[in-house]
C-alpha atoms as a PDB file:
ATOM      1  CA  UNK A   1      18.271   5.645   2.447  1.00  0.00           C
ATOM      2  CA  UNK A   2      14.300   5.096   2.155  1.00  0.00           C
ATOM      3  CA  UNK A   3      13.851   8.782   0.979  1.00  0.00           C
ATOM      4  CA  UNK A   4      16.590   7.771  -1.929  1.00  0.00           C
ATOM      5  CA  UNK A   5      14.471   4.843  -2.689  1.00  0.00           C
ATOM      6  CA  UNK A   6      10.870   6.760  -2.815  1.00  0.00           C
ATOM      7  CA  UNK A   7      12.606   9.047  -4.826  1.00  0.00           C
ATOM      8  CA  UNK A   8      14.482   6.694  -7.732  1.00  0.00           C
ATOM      9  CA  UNK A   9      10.895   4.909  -7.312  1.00  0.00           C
ATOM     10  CA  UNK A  10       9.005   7.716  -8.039  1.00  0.00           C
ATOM     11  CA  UNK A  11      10.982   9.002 -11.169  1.00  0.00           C
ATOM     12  CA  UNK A  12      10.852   4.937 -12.688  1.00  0.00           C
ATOM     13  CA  UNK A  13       7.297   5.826 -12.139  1.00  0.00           C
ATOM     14  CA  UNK A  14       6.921   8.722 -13.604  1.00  0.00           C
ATOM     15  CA  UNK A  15       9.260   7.699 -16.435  1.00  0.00           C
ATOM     16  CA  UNK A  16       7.154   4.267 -17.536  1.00  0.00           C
ATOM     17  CA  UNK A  17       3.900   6.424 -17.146  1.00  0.00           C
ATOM     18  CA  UNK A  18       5.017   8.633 -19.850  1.00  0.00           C
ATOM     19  CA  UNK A  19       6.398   5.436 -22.233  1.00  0.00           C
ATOM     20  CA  UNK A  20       3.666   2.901 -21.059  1.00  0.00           C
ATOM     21  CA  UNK A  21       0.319   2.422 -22.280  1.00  0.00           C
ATOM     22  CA  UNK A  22      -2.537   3.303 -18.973  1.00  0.00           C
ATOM     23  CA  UNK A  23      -2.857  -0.709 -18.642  1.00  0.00           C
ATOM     24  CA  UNK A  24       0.868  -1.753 -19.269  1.00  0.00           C
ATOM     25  CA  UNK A  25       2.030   0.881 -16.532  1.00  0.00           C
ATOM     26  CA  UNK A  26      -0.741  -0.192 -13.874  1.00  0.00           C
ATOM     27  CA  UNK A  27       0.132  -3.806 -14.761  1.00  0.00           C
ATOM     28  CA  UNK A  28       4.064  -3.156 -13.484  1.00  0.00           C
ATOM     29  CA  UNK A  29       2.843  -1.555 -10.486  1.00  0.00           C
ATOM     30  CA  UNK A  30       0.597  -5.266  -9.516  1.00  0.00           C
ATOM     31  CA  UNK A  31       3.740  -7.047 -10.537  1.00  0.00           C
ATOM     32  CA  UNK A  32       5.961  -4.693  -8.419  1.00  0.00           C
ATOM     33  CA  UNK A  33       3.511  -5.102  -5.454  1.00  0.00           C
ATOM     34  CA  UNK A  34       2.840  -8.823  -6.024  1.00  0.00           C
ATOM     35  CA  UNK A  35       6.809  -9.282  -6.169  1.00  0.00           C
ATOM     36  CA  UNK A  36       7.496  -7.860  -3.226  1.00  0.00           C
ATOM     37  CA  UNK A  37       4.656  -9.758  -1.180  1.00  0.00           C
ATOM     38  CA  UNK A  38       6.292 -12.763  -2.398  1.00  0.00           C
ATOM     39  CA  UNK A  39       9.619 -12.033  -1.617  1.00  0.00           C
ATOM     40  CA  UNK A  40       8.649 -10.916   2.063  1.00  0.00           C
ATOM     41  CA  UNK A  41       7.033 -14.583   1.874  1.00  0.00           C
ATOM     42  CA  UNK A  42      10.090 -16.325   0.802  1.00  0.00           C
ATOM     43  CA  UNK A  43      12.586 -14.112   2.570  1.00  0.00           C
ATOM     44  CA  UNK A  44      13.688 -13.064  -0.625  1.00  0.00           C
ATOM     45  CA  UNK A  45      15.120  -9.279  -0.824  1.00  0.00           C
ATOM     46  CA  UNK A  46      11.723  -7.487  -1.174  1.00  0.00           C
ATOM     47  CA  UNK A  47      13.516  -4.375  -2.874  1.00  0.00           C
ATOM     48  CA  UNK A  48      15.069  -6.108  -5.361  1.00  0.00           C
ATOM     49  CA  UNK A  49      11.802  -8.141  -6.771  1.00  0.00           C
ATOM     50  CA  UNK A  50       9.909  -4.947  -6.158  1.00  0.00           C
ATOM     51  CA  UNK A  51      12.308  -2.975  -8.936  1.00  0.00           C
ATOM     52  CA  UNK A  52      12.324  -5.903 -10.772  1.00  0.00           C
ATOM     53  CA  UNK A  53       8.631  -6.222 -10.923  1.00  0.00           C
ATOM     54  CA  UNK A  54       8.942  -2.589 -11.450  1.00  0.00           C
ATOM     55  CA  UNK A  55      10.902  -2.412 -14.625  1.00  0.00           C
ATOM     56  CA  UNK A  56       9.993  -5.549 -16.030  1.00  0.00           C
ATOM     57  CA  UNK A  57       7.905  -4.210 -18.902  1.00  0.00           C
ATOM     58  CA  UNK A  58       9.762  -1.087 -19.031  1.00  0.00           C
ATOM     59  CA  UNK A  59      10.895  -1.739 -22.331  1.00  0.00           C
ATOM     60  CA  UNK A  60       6.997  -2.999 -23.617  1.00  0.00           C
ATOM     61  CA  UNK A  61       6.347  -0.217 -25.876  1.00  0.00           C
ATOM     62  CA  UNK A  62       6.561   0.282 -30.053  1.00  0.00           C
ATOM     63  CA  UNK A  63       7.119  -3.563 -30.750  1.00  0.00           C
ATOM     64  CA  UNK A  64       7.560  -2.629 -34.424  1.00  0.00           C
ATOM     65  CA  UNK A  65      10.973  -1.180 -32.662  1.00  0.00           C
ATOM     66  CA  UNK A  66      12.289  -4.195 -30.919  1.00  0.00           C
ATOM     67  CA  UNK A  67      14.673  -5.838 -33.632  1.00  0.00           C
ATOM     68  CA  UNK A  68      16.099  -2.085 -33.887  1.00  0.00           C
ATOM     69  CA  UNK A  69      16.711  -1.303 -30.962  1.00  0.00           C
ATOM     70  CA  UNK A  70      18.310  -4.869 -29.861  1.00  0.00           C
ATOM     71  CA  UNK A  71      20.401  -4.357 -32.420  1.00  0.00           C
ATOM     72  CA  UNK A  72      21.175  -0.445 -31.763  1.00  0.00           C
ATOM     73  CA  UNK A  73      22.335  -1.646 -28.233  1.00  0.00           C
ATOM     74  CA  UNK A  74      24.260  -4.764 -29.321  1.00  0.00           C
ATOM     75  CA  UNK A  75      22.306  -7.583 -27.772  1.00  0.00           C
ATOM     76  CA  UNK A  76      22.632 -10.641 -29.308  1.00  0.00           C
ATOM     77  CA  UNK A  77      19.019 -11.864 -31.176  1.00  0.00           C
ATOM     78  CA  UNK A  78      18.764 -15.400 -31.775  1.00  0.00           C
ATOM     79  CA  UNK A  79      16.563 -16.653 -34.954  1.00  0.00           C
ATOM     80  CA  UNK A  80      13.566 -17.112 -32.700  1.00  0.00           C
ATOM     81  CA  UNK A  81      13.661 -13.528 -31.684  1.00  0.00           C
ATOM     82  CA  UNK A  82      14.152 -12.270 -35.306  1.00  0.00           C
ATOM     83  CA  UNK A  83      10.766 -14.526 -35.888  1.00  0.00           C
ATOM     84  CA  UNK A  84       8.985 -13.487 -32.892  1.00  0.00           C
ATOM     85  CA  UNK A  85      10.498 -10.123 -31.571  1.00  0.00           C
ATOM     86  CA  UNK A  86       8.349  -9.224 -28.452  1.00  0.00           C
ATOM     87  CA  UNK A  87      10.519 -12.003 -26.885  1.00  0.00           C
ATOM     88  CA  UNK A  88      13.341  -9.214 -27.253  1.00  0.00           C
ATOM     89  CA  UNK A  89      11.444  -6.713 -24.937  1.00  0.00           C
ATOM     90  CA  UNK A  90      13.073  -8.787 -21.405  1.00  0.00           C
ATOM     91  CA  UNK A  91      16.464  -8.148 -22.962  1.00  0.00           C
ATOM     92  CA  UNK A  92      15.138  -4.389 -23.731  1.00  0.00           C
ATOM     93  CA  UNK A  93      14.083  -3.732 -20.608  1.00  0.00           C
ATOM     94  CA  UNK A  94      17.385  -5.485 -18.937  1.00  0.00           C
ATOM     95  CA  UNK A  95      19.663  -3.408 -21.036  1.00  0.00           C
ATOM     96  CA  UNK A  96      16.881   0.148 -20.114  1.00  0.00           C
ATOM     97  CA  UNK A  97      17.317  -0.523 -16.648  1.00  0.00           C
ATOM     98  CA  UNK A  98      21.161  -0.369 -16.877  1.00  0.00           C
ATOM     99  CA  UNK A  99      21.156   2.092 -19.435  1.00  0.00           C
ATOM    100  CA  UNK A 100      18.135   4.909 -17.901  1.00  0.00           C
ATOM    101  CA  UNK A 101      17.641   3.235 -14.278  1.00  0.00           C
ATOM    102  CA  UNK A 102      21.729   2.390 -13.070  1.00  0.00           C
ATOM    103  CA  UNK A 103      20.187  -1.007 -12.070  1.00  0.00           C
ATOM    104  CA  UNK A 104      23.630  -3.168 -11.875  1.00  0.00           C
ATOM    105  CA  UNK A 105      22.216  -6.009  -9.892  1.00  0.00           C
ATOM    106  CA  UNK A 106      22.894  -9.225 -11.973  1.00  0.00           C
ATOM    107  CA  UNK A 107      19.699 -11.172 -10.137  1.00  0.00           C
ATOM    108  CA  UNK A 108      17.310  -7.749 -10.821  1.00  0.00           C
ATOM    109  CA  UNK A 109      18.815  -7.986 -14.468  1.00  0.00           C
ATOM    110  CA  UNK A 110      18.304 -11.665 -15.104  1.00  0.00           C
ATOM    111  CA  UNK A 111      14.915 -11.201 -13.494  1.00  0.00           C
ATOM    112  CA  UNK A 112      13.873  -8.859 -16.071  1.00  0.00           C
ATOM    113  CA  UNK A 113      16.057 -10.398 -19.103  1.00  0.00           C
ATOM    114  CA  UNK A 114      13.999 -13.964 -18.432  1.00  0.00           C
ATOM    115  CA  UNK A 115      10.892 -13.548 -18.594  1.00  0.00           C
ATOM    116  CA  UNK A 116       8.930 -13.840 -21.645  1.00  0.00           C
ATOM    117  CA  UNK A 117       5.406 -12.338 -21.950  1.00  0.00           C
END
């Protein structure tokens, strides 16, 4: 099982690399690492808030694209959102990590949905 996590690791990696500016992709690599620390702290599951942490800004990219592409995948964008769009990228990412990642986990979803900067 560890080899199948190093390995879905290592293409989410290689995957935000390619889509991620040099700073935005070595930011989700601290929050992946600072996730998990905390979660081994709190006894939360430390794979889950290391993905989480992971993918959390996977979606962080072309925010002249946001509105589009919330709407392209259905999500629902509330006035606030259409006013201040980079909000959208949690959903983004939320609906990328189902969509590109199979991420199904409703806590490692909300995790990445929530948060707003």
């Amino acid at each position: 099982m560890k080899d199948t996590l190093t390995n879905r690791y290592q293409r989410i990696k290689e995957d935000l690399k390619a889509h991620l500016t040099r700073d935005r992709y070595h930011h989700s690599l601290g929050v992946a690492y600072t996730a998990a620390c905390l979660a081994m702290r709190y006894g939360a599951d430390v794979e889950k808030a290391y993905l989480a942490g992971l993918l959390h800004d996977a979606a962080k990219y072309d925010s002249a694209t946001y509105l589009s592409r919330a709407e392209e995948a259905g999500l629902t964008v509330t006035k606030i959102e259409r006013e201040s769009p980079g909000l959208l990228h949690g959903k983004l990412g939320a609906e990328l990590a189902k969509r590109e990642y199979g991420v199904s986990d409703p806590e490692i979803l909300s995790a990445i949905e929530q948060h707003k900067v």
